[in-house]
C-alpha atoms as a PDB file:
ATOM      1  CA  UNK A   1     -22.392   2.640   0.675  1.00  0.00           C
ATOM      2  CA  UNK A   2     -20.464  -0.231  -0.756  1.00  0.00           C
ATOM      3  CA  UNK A   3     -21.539  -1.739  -3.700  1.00  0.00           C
ATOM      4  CA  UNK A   4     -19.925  -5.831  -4.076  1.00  0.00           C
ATOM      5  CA  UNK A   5     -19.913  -8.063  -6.937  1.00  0.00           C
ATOM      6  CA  UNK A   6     -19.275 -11.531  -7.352  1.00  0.00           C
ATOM      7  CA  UNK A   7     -15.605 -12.318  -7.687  1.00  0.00           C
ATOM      8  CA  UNK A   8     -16.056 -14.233 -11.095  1.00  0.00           C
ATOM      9  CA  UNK A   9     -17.514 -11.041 -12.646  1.00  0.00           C
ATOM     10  CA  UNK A  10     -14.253  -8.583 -11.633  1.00  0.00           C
ATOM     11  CA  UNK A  11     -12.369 -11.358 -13.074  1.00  0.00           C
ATOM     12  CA  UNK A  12     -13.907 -11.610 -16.353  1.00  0.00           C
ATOM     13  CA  UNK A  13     -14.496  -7.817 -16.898  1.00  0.00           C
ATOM     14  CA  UNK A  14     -10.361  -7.829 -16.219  1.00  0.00           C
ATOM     15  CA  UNK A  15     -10.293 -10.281 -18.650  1.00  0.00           C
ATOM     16  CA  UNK A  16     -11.929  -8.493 -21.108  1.00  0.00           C
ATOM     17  CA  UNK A  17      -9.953  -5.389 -20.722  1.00  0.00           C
ATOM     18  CA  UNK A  18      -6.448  -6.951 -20.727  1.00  0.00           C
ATOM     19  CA  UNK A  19      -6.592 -10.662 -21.365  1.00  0.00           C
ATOM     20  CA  UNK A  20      -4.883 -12.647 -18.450  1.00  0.00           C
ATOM     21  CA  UNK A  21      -5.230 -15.289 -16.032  1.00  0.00           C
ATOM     22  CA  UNK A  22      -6.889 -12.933 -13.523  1.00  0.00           C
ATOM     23  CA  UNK A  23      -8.949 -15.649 -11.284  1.00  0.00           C
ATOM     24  CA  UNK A  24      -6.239 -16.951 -10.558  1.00  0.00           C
ATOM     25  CA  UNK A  25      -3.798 -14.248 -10.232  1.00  0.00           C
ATOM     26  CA  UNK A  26      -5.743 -12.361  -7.731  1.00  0.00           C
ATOM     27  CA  UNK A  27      -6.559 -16.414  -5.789  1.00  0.00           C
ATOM     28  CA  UNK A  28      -3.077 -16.372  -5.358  1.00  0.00           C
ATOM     29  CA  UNK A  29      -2.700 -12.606  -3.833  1.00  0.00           C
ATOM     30  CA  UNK A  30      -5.694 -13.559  -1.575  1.00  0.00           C
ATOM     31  CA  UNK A  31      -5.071 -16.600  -0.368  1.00  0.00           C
ATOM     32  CA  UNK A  32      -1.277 -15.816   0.013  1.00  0.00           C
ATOM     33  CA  UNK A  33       0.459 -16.727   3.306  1.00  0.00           C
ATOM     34  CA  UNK A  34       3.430 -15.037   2.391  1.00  0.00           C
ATOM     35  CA  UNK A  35       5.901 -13.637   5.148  1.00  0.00           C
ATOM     36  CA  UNK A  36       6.825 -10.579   2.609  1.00  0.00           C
ATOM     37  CA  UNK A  37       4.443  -9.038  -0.259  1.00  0.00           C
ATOM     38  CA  UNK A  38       4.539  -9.746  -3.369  1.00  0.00           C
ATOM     39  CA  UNK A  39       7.363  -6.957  -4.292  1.00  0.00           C
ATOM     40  CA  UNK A  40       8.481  -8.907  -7.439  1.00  0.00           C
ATOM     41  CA  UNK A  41       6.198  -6.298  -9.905  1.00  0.00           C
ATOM     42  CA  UNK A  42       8.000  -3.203  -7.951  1.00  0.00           C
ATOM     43  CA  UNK A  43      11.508  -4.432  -8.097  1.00  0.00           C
ATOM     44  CA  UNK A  44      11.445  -5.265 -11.587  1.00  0.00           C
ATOM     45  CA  UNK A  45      10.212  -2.349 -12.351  1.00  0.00           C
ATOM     46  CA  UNK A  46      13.017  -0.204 -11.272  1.00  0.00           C
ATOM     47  CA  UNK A  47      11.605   0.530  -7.474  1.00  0.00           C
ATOM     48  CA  UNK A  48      12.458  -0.359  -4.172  1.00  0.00           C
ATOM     49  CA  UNK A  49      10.855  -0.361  -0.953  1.00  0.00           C
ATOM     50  CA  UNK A  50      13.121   0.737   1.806  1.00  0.00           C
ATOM     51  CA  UNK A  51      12.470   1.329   5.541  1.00  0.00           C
ATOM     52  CA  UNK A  52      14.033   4.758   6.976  1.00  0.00           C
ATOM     53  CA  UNK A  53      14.006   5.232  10.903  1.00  0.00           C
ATOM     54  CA  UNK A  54      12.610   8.711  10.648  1.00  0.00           C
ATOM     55  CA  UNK A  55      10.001  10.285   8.800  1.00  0.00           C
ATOM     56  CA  UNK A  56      10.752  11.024   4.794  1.00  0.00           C
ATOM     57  CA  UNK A  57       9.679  15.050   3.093  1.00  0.00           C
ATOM     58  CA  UNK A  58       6.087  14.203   2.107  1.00  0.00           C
ATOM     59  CA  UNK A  59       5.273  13.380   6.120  1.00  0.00           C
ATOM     60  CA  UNK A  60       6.974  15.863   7.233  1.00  0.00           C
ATOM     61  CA  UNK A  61       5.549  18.739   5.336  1.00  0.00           C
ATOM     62  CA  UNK A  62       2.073  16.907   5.705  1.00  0.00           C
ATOM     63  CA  UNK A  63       2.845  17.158   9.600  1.00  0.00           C
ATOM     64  CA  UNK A  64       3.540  20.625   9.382  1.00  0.00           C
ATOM     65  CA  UNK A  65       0.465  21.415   7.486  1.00  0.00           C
ATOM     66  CA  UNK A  66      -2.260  19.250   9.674  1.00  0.00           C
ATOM     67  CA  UNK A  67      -0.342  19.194  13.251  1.00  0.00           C
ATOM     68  CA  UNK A  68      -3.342  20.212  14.868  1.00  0.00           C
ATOM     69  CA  UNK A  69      -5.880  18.103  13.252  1.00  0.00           C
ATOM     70  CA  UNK A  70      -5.413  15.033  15.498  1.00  0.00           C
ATOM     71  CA  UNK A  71      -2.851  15.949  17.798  1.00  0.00           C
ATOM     72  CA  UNK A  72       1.174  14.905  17.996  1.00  0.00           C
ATOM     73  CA  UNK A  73       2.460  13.120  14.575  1.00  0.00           C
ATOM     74  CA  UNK A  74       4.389  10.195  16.314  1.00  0.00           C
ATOM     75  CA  UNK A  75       0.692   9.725  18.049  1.00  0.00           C
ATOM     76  CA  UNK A  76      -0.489   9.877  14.097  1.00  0.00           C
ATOM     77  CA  UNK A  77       1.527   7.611  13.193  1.00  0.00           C
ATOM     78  CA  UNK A  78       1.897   4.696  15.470  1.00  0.00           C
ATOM     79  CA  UNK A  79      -2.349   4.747  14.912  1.00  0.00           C
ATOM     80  CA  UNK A  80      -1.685   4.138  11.856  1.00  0.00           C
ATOM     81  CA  UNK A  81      -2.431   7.840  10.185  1.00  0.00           C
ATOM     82  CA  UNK A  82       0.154   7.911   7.808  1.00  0.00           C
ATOM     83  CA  UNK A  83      -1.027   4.570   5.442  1.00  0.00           C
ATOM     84  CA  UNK A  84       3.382   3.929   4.810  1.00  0.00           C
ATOM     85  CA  UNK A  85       4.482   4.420   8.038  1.00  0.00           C
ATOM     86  CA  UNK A  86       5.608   2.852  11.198  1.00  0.00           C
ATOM     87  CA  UNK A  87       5.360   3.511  14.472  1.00  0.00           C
ATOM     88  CA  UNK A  88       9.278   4.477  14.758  1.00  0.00           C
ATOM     89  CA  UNK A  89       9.850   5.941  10.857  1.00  0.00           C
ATOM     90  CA  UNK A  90       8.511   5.756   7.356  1.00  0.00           C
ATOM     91  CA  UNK A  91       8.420   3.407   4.166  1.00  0.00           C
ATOM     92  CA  UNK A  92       9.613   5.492   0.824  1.00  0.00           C
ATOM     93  CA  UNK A  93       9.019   3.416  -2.670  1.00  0.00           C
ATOM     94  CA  UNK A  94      11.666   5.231  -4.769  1.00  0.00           C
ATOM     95  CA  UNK A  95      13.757   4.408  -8.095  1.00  0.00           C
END
């Protein structure tokens, strides 16, 4: 069951616990037509996002593990399975 609350009331209990702009931080987010995500946060942090054309360690030990749970892994994850992967390799976020 989902619960929902009004957007006004996340953004003020945010704004209690860290004080920020957050309605209109997260209107931006939402209403963003971007071509890329908002990596800026990531980046300056020290990380990177990087695309590899085959799968990275933690997907292939996890298809080792639960290969018979839902058949093949490229069938896995071209459905979309794997929530950082793409139908021909995997995204790794790494320092």
């Amino acid at each position: 069951m989902v619960k929902t609350c009004p957007f006004d009331d996340v953004a003020d209990t945010l704004n209690e616990i860290a004080p920020f702009d957050w309605r209109d931080f997260l209107m931006a987010r939402l209403n963003s037509t971007d071509f890329h995500a908002p990596l800026g946060g990531i980046e300056r942090s020290g990380w990177n996002l990087a695309y590899q054309p085959k799968l990275n360690g933690f997907l292939k030990d996890y298809e080792q593990v639960h290969w018979y749970r839902t058949g093949s892994a490229s069938d896995r994850v071209s459905s979309g399975a794997y929530p950082l992967a793409g139908a021909s390799g995997s995204v790794t976020i790494r320092p």
